[in-house]
N, C-alpha and C. Protein backbone atom coordinates (compact mmCIF):
# COMPACT_ATOMS: atom_id res chain seq x y z
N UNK A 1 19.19 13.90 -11.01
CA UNK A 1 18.24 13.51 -12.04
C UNK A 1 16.94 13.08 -11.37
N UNK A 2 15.86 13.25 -12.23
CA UNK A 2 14.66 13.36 -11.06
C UNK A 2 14.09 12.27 -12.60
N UNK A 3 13.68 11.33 -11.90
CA UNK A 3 12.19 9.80 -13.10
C UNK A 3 11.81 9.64 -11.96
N UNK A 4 10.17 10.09 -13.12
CA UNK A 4 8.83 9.51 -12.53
C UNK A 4 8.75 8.27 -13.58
N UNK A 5 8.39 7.22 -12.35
CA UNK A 5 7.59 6.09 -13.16
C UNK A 5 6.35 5.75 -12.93
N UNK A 6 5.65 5.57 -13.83
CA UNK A 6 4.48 5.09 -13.38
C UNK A 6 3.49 3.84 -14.70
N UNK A 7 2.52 3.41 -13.81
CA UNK A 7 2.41 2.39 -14.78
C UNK A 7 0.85 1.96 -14.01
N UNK A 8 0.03 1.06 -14.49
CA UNK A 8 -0.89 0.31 -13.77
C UNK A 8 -0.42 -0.67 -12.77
N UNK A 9 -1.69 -1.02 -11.96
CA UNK A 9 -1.16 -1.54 -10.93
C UNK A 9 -0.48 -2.84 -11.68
N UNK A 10 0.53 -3.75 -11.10
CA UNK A 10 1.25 -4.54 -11.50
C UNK A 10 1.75 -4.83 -13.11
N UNK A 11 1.81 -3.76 -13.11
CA UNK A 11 2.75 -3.40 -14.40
C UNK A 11 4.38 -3.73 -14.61
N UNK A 12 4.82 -3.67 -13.52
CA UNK A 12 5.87 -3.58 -13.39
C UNK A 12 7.04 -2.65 -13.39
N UNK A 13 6.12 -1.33 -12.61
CA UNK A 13 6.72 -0.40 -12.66
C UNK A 13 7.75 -0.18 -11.35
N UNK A 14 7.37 -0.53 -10.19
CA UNK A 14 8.48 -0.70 -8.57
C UNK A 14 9.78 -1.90 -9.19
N UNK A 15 9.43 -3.03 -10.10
CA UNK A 15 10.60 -3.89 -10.10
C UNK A 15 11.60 -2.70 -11.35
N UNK A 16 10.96 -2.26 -12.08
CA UNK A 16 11.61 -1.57 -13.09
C UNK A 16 12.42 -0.07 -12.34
N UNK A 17 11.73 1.04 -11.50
CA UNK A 17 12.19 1.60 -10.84
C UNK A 17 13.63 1.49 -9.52
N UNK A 18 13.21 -0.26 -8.89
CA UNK A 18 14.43 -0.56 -8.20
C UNK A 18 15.94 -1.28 -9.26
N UNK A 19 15.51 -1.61 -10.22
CA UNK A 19 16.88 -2.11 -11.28
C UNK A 19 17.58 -0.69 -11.90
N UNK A 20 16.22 0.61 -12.18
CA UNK A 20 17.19 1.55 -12.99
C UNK A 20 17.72 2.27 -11.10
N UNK A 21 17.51 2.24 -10.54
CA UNK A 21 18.33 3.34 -9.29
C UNK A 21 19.74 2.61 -8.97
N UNK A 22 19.62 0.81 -9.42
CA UNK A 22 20.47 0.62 -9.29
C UNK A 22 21.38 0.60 -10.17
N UNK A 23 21.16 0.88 -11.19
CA UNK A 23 21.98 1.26 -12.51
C UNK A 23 23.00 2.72 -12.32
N UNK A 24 22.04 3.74 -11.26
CA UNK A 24 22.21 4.67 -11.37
C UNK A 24 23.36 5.10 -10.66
N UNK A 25 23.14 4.67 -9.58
CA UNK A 25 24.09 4.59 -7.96
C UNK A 25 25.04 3.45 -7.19
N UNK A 26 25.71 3.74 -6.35
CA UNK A 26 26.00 2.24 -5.70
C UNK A 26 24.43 1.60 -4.48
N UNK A 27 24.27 2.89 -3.58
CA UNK A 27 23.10 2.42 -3.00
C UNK A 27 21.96 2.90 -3.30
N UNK A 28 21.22 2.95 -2.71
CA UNK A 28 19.60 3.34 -2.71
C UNK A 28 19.36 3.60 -0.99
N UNK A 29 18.14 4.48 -1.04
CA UNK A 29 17.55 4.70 -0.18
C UNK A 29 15.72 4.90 -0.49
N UNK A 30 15.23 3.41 0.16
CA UNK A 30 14.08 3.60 -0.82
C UNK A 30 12.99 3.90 0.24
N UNK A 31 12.34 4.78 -0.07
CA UNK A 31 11.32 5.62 0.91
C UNK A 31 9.87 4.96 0.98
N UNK A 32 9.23 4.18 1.71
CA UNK A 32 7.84 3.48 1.90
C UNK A 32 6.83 4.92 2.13
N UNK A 33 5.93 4.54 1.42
CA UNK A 33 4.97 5.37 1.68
C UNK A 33 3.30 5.03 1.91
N UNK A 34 3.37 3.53 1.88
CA UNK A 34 2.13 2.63 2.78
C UNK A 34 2.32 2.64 4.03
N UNK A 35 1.21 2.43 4.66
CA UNK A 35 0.73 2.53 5.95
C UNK A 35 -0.15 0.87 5.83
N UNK A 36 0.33 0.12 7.18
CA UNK A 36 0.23 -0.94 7.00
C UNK A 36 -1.67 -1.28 7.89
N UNK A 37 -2.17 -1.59 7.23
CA UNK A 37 -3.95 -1.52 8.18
C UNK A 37 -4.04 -2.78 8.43
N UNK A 38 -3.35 -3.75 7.69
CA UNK A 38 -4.05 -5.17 8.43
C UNK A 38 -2.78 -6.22 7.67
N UNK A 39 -3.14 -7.22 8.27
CA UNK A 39 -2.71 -8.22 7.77
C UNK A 39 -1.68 -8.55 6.35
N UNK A 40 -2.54 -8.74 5.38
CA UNK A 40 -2.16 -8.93 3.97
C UNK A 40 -1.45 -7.42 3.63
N UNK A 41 -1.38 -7.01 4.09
CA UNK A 41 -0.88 -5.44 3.55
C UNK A 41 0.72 -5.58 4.24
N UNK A 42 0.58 -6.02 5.46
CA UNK A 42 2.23 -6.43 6.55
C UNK A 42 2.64 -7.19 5.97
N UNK A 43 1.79 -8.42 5.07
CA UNK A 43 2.64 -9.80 4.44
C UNK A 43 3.55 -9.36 2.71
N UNK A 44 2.63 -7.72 1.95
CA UNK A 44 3.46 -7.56 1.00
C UNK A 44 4.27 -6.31 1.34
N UNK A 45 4.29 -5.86 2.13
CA UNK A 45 5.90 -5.07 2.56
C UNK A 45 6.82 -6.18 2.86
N UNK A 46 6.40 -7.12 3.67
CA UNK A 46 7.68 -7.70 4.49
C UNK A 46 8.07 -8.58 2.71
N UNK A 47 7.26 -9.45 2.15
CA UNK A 47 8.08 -9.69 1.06
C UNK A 47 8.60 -8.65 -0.16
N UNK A 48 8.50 -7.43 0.20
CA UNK A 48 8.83 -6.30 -0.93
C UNK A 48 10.27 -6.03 -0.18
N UNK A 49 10.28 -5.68 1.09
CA UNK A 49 11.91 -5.65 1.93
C UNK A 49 12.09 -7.21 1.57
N UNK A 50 11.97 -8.89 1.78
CA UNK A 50 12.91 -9.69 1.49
C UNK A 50 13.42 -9.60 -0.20
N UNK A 51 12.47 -9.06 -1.14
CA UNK A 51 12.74 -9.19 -2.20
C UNK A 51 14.17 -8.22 -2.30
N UNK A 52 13.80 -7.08 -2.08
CA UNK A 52 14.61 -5.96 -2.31
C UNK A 52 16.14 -6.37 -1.56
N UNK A 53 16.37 -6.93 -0.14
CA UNK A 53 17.62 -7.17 0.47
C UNK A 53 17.88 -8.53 -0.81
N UNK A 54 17.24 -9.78 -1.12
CA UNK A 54 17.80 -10.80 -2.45
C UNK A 54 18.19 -9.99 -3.28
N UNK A 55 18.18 -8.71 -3.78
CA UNK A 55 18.68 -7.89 -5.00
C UNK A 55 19.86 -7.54 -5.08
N UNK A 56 20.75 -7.86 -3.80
CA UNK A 56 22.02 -7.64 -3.80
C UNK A 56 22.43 -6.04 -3.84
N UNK A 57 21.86 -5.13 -3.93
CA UNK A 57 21.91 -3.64 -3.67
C UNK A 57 21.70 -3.49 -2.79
N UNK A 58 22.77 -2.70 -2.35
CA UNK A 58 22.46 -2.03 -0.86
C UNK A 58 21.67 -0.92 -0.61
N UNK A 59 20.21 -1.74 -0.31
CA UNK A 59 18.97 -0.66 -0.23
C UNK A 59 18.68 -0.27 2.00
N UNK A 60 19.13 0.73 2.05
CA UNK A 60 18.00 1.44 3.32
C UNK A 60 16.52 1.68 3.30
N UNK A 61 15.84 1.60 3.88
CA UNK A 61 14.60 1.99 4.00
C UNK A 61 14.22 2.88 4.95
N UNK A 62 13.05 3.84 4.26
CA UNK A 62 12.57 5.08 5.52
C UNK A 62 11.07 5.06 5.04
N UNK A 63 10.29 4.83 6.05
CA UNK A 63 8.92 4.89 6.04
C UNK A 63 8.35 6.14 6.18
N UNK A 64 7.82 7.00 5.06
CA UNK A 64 6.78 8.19 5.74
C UNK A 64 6.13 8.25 4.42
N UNK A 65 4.76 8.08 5.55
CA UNK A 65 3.79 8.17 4.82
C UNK A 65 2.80 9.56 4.15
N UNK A 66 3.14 10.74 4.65
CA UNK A 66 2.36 11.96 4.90
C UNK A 66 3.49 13.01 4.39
N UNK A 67 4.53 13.20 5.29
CA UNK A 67 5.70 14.18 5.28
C UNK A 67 6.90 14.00 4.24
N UNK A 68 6.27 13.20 2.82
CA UNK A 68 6.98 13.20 2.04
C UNK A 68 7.84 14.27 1.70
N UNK A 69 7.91 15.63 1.58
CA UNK A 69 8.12 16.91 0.91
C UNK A 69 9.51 16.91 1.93
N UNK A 70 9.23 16.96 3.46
CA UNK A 70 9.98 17.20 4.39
C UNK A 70 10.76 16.11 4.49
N UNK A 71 10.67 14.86 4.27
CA UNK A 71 11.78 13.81 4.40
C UNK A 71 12.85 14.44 2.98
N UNK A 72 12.38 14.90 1.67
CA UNK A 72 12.93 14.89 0.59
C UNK A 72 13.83 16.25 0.98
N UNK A 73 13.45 17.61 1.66
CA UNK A 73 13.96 18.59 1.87
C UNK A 73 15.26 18.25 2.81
N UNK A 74 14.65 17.72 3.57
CA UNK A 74 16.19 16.84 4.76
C UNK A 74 17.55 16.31 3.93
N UNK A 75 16.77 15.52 2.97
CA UNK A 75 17.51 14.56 2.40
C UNK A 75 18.57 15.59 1.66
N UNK A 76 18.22 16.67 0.74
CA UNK A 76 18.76 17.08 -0.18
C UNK A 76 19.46 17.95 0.67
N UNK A 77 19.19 18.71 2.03
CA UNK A 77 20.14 19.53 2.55
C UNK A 77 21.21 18.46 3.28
N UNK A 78 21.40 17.33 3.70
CA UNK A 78 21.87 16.67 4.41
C UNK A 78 23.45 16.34 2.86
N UNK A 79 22.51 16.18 1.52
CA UNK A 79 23.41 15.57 0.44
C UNK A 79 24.48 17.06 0.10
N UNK A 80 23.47 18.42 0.55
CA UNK A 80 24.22 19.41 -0.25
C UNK A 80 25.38 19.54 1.00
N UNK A 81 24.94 19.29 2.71
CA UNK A 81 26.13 19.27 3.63
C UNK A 81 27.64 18.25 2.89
N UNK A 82 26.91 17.11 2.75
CA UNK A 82 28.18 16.36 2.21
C UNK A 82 29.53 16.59 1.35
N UNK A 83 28.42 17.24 0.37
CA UNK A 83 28.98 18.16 -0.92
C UNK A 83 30.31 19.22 -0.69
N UNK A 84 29.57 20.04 0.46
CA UNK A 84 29.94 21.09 1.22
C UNK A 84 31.79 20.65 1.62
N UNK A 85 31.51 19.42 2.56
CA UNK A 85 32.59 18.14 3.14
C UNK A 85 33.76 17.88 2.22
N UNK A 86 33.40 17.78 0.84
CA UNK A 86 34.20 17.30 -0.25
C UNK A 86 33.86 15.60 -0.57
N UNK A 87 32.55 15.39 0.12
CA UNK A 87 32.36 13.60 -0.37
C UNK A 87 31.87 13.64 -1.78
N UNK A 88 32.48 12.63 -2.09
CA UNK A 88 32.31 12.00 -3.62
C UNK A 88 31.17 12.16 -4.29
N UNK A 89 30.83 12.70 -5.31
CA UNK A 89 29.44 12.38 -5.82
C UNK A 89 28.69 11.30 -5.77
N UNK A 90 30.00 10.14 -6.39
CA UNK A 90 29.43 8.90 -6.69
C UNK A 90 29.16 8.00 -5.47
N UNK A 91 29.14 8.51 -4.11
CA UNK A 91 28.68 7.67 -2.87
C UNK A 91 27.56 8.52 -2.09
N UNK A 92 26.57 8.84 -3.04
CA UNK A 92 25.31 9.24 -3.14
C UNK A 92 24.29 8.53 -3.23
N UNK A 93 23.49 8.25 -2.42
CA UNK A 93 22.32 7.24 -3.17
C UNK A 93 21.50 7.91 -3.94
N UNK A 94 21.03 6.78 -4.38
CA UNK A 94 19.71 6.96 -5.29
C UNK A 94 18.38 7.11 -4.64
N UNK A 95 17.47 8.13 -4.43
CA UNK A 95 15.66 7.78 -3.45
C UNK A 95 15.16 7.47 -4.62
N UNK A 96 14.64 6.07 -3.71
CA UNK A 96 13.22 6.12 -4.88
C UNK A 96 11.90 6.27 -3.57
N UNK A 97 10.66 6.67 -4.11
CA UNK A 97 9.33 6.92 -3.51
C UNK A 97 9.00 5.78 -3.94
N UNK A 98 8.34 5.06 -3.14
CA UNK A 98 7.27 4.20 -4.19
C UNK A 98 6.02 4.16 -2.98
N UNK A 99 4.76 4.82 -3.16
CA UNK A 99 4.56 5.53 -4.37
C UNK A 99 3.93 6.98 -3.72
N UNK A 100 3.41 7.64 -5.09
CA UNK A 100 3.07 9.01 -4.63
C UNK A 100 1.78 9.02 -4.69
N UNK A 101 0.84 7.85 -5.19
CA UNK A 101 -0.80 7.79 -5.39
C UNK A 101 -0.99 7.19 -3.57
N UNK A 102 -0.20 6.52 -3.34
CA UNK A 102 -0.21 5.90 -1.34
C UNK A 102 -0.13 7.09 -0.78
N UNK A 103 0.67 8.16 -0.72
CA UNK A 103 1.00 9.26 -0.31
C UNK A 103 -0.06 10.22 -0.50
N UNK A 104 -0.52 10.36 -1.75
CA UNK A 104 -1.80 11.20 -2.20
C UNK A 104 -3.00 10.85 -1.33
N UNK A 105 -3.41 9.38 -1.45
CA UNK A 105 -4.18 8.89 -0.81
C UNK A 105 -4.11 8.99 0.85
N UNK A 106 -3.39 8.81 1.96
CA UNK A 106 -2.80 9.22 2.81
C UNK A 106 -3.10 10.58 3.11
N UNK A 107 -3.06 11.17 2.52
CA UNK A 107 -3.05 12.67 2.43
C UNK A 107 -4.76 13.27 2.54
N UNK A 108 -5.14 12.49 1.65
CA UNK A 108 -6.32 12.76 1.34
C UNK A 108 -7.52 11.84 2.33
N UNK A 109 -7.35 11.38 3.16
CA UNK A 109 -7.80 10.29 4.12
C UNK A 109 -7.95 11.33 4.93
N UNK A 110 -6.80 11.82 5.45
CA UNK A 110 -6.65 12.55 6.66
C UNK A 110 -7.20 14.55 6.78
N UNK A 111 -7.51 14.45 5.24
CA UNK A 111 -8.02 15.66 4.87
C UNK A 111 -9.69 15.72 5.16
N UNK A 112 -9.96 14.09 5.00
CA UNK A 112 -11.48 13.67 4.64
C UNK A 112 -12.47 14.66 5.54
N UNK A 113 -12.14 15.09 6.61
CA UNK A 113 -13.13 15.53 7.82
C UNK A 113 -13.25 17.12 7.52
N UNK A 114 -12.35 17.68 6.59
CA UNK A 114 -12.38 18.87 6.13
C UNK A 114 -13.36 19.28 5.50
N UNK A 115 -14.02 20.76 4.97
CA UNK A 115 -14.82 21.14 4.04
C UNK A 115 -14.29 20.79 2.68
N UNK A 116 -15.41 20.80 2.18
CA UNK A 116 -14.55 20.89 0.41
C UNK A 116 -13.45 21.65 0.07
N UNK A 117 -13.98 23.29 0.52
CA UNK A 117 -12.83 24.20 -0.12
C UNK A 117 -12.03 23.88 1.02
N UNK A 118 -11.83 23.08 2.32
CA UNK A 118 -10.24 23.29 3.14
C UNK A 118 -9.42 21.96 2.66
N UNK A 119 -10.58 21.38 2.36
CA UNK A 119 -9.46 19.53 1.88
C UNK A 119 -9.20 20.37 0.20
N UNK A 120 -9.59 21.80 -0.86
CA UNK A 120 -9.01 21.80 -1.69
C UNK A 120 -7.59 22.15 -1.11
N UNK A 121 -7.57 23.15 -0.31
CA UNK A 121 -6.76 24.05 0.15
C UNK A 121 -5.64 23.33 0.09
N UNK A 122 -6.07 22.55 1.18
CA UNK A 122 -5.08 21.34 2.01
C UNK A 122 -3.65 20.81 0.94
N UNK A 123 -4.61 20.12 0.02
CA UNK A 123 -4.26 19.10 -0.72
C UNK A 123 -3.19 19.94 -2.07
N UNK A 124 -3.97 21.03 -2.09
CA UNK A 124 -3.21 22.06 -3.12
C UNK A 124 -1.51 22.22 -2.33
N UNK A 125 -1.84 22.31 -1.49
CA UNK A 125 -0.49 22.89 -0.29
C UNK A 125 0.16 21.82 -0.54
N UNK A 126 -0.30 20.78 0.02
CA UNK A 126 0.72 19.30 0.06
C UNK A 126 1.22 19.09 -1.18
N UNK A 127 0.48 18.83 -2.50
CA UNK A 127 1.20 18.91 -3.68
C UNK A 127 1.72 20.33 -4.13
N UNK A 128 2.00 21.33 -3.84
CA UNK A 128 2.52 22.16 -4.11
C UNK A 128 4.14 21.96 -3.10
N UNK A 129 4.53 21.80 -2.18
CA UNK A 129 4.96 21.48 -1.38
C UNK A 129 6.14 20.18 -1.83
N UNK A 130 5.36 19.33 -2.32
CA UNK A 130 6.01 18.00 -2.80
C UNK A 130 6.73 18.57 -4.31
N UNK A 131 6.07 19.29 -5.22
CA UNK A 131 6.55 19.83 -6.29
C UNK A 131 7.81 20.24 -5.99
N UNK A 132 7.49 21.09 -5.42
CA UNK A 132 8.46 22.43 -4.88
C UNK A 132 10.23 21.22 -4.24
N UNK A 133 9.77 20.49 -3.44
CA UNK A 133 10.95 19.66 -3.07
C UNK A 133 11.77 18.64 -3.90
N UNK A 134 11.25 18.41 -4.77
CA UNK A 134 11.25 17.60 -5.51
C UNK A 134 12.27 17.95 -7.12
N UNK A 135 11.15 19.35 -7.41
CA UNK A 135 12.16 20.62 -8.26
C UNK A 135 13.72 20.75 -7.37
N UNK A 136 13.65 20.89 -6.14
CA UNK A 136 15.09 21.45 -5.42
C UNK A 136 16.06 20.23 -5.31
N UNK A 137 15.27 18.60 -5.50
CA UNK A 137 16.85 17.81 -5.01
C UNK A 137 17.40 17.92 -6.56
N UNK A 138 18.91 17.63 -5.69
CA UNK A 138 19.91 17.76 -6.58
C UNK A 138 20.60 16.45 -6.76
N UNK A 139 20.20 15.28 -6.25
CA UNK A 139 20.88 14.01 -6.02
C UNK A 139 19.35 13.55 -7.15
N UNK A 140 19.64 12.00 -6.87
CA UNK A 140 19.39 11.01 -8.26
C UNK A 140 17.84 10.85 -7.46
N UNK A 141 16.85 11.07 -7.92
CA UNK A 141 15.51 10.82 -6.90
C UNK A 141 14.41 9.81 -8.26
N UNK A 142 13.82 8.82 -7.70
CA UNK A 142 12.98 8.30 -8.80
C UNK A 142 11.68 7.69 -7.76
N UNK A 143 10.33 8.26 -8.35
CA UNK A 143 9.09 8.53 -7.90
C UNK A 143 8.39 7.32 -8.97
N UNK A 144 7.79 6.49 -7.86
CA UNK A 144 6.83 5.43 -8.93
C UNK A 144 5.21 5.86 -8.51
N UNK A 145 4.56 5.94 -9.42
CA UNK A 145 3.50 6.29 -9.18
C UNK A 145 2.02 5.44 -9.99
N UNK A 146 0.92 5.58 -9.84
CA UNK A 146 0.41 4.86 -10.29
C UNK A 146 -0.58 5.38 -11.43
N UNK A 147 -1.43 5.15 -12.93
CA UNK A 147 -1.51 6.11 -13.24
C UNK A 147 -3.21 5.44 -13.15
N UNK A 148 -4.01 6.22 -12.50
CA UNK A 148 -5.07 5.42 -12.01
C UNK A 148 -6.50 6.23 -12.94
N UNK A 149 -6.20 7.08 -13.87
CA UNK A 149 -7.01 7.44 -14.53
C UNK A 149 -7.79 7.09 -15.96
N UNK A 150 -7.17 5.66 -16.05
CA UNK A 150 -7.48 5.11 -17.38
C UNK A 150 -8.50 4.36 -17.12
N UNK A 151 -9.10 3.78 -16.35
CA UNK A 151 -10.14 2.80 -15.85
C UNK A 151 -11.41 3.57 -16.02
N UNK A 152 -12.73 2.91 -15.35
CA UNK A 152 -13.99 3.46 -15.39
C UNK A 152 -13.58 4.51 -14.31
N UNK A 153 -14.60 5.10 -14.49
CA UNK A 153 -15.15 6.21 -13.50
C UNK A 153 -15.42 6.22 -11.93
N UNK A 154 -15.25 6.24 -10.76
CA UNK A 154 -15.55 5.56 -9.56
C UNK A 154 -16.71 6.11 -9.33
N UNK A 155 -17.58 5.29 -9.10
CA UNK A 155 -18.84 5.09 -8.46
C UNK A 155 -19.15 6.17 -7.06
N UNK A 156 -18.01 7.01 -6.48
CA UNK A 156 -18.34 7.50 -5.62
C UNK A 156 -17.68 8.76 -5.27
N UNK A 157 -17.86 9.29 -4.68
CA UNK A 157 -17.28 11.00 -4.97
C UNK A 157 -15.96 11.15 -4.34
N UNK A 158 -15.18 10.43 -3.33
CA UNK A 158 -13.73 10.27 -3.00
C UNK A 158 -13.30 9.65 -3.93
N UNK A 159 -13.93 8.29 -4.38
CA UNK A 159 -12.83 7.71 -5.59
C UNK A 159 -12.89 8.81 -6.89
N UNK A 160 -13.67 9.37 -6.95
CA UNK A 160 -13.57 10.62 -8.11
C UNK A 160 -12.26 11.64 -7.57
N UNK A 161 -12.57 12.12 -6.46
CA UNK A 161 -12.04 13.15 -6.13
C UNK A 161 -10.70 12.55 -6.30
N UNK A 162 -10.00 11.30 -5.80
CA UNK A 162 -8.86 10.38 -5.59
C UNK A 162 -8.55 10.55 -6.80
N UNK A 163 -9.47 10.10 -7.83
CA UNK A 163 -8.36 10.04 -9.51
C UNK A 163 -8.27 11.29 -10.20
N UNK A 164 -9.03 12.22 -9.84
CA UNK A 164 -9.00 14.21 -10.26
C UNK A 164 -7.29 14.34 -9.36
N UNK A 165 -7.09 14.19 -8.18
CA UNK A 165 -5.97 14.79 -7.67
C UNK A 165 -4.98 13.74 -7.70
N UNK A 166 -4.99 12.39 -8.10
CA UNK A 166 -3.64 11.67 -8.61
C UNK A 166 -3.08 12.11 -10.14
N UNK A 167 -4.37 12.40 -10.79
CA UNK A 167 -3.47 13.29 -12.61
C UNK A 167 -2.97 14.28 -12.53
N UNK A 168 -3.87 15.36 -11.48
CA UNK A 168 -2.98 16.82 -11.07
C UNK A 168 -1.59 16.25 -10.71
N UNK A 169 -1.65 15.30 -9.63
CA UNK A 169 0.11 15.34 -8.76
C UNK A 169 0.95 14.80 -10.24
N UNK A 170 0.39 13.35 -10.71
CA UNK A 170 1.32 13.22 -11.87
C UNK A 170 1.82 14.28 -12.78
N UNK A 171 0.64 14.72 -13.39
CA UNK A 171 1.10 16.06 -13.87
C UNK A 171 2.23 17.14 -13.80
N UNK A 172 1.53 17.09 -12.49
CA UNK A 172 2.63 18.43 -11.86
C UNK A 172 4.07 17.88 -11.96
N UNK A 173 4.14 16.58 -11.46
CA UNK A 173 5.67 15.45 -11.24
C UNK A 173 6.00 15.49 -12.10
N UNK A 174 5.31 14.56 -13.40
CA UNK A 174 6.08 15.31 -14.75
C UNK A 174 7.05 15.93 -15.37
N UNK A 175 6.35 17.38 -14.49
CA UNK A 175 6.53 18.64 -15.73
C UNK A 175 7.96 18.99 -14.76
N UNK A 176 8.35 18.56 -13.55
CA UNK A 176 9.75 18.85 -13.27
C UNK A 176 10.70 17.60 -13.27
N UNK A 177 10.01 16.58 -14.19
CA UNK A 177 11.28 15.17 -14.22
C UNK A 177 12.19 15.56 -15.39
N UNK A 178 13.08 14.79 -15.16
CA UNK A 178 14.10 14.42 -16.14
C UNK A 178 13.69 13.61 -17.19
N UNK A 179 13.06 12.50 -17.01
CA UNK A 179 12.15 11.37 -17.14
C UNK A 179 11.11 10.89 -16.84
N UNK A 180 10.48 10.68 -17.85
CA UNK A 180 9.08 10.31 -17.18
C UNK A 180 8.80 8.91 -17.89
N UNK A 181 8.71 7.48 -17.16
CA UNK A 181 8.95 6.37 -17.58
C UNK A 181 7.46 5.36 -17.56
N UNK A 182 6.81 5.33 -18.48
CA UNK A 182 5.51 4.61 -18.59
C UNK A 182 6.32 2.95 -18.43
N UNK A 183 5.69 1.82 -17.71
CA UNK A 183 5.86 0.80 -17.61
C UNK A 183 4.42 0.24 -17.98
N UNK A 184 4.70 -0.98 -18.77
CA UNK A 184 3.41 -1.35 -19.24
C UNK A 184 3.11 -2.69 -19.51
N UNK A 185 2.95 -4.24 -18.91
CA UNK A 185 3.27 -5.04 -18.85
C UNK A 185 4.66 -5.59 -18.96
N UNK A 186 5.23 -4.85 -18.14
CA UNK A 186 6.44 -4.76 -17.52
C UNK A 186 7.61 -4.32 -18.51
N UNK A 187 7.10 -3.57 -19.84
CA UNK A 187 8.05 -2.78 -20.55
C UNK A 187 8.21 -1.42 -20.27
N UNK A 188 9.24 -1.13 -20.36
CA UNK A 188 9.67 0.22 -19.87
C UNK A 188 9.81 1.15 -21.40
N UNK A 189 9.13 2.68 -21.41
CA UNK A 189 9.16 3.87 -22.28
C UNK A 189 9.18 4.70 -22.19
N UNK A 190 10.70 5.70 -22.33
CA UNK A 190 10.58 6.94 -21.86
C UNK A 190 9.69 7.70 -22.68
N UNK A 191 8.55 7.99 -22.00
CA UNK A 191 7.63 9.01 -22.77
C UNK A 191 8.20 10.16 -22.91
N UNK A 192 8.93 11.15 -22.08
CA UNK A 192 9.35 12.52 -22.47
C UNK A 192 10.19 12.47 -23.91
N UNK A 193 10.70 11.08 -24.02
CA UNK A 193 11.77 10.91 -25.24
C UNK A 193 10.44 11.05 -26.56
N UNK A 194 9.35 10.90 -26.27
CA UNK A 194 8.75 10.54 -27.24
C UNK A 194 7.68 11.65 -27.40
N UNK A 195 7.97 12.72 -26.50
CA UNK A 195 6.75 13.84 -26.21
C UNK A 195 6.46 14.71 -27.47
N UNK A 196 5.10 14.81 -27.97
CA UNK A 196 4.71 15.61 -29.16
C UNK A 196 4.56 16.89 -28.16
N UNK A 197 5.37 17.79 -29.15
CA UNK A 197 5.43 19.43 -28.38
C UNK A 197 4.74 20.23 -29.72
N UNK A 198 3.81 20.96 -28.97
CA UNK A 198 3.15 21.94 -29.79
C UNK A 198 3.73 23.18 -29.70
């Protein structure tokens, strides 16, 4: 089963994402996708891991920040080996991403020195790429994301470009979930449950 969640920043969409994986599974395997630059940024991972070990779920952690697509491709051939084995379904974890706008961003940092049309190129590849892996797992995967297009306009042509290619990736994430879970002062709504289809 593949849920995207997403929500504004402190919405309460990561505390809502780590309670449903654990609903879902016995463990988790929850995938970091910040990159730590200073200070205050080291002080809310390290309390996001103490929070998460107080939760009493047995959560792993794997940091990648860039090679999302390829950690997820590993993952799902490593789950379909198991399969292969005769192991249990139900001693499967649950991935969650948190998040895919850190990852986007990340992505798009390291694109920065590119031309226009090679950082489109680029960036098309990487989310095409992440789609594509994402469509293929077959285990319980849940993506929190941020939905950063409701605010003003950014003042500058990366923060433009930043909120043009975080609606594409949502988008795209979307349209291959199971679920797609708006969090919104910390209420949870499955929007696909509620999707007007033309």
């Amino acid at each position: 089963m593949i849920v995207l969640v997403t929500g504004g920043a402190r919405s309460g969409k990561s505390g809502f994402a780590e309670r449903y994986a654990a609903k879902l599974a016995r463990t988790g395997c929850y995938v970091a996708t910040s990159e730590v630059y200073d200070e205050e940024m080291r002080e809310r991972v390290e309390l996001h891991k103490r929070q998460r070990e107080a939760s009493g779920f047995g959560w792993t952690t794997r940091e990648e920040p860039v090679e999302l697509a390829l950690l997820l491709r590993e993952a799902e051939e490593r789950r379909l080996k198991r399969q292969r084995a005769g192991a249990p379904a139900d001693e499967e974890p649950a991935w969650l991403v948190d998040c895919l706008t850190l990852w986007l961003s990340n992505r798009l940092l390291r694109a920065e020195a590119l031309s226009p049309a090679e950082q489109e190129a680029e960036l098309s590849r990487a989310i095409d790429e992440l789609v594509a892996s994402v469509e293929g797992f077959g285990g319980t995967l849940l993506l929190v994301t941020n939905e950063v297009g409701s605010g003003i306009v950014p003042a500058y042509p990366l923060g433009r470009r930043y909120r043009d290619w975080a609606g594409r990736l949502n988008q795209r994430i979307a349209a291959v979930s199971d679920q797609v879970i708006l969090v919104t002062s910390g209420i949870a709504v499955d929007l696909k449950r509620l999707e007007f289809r033309l």
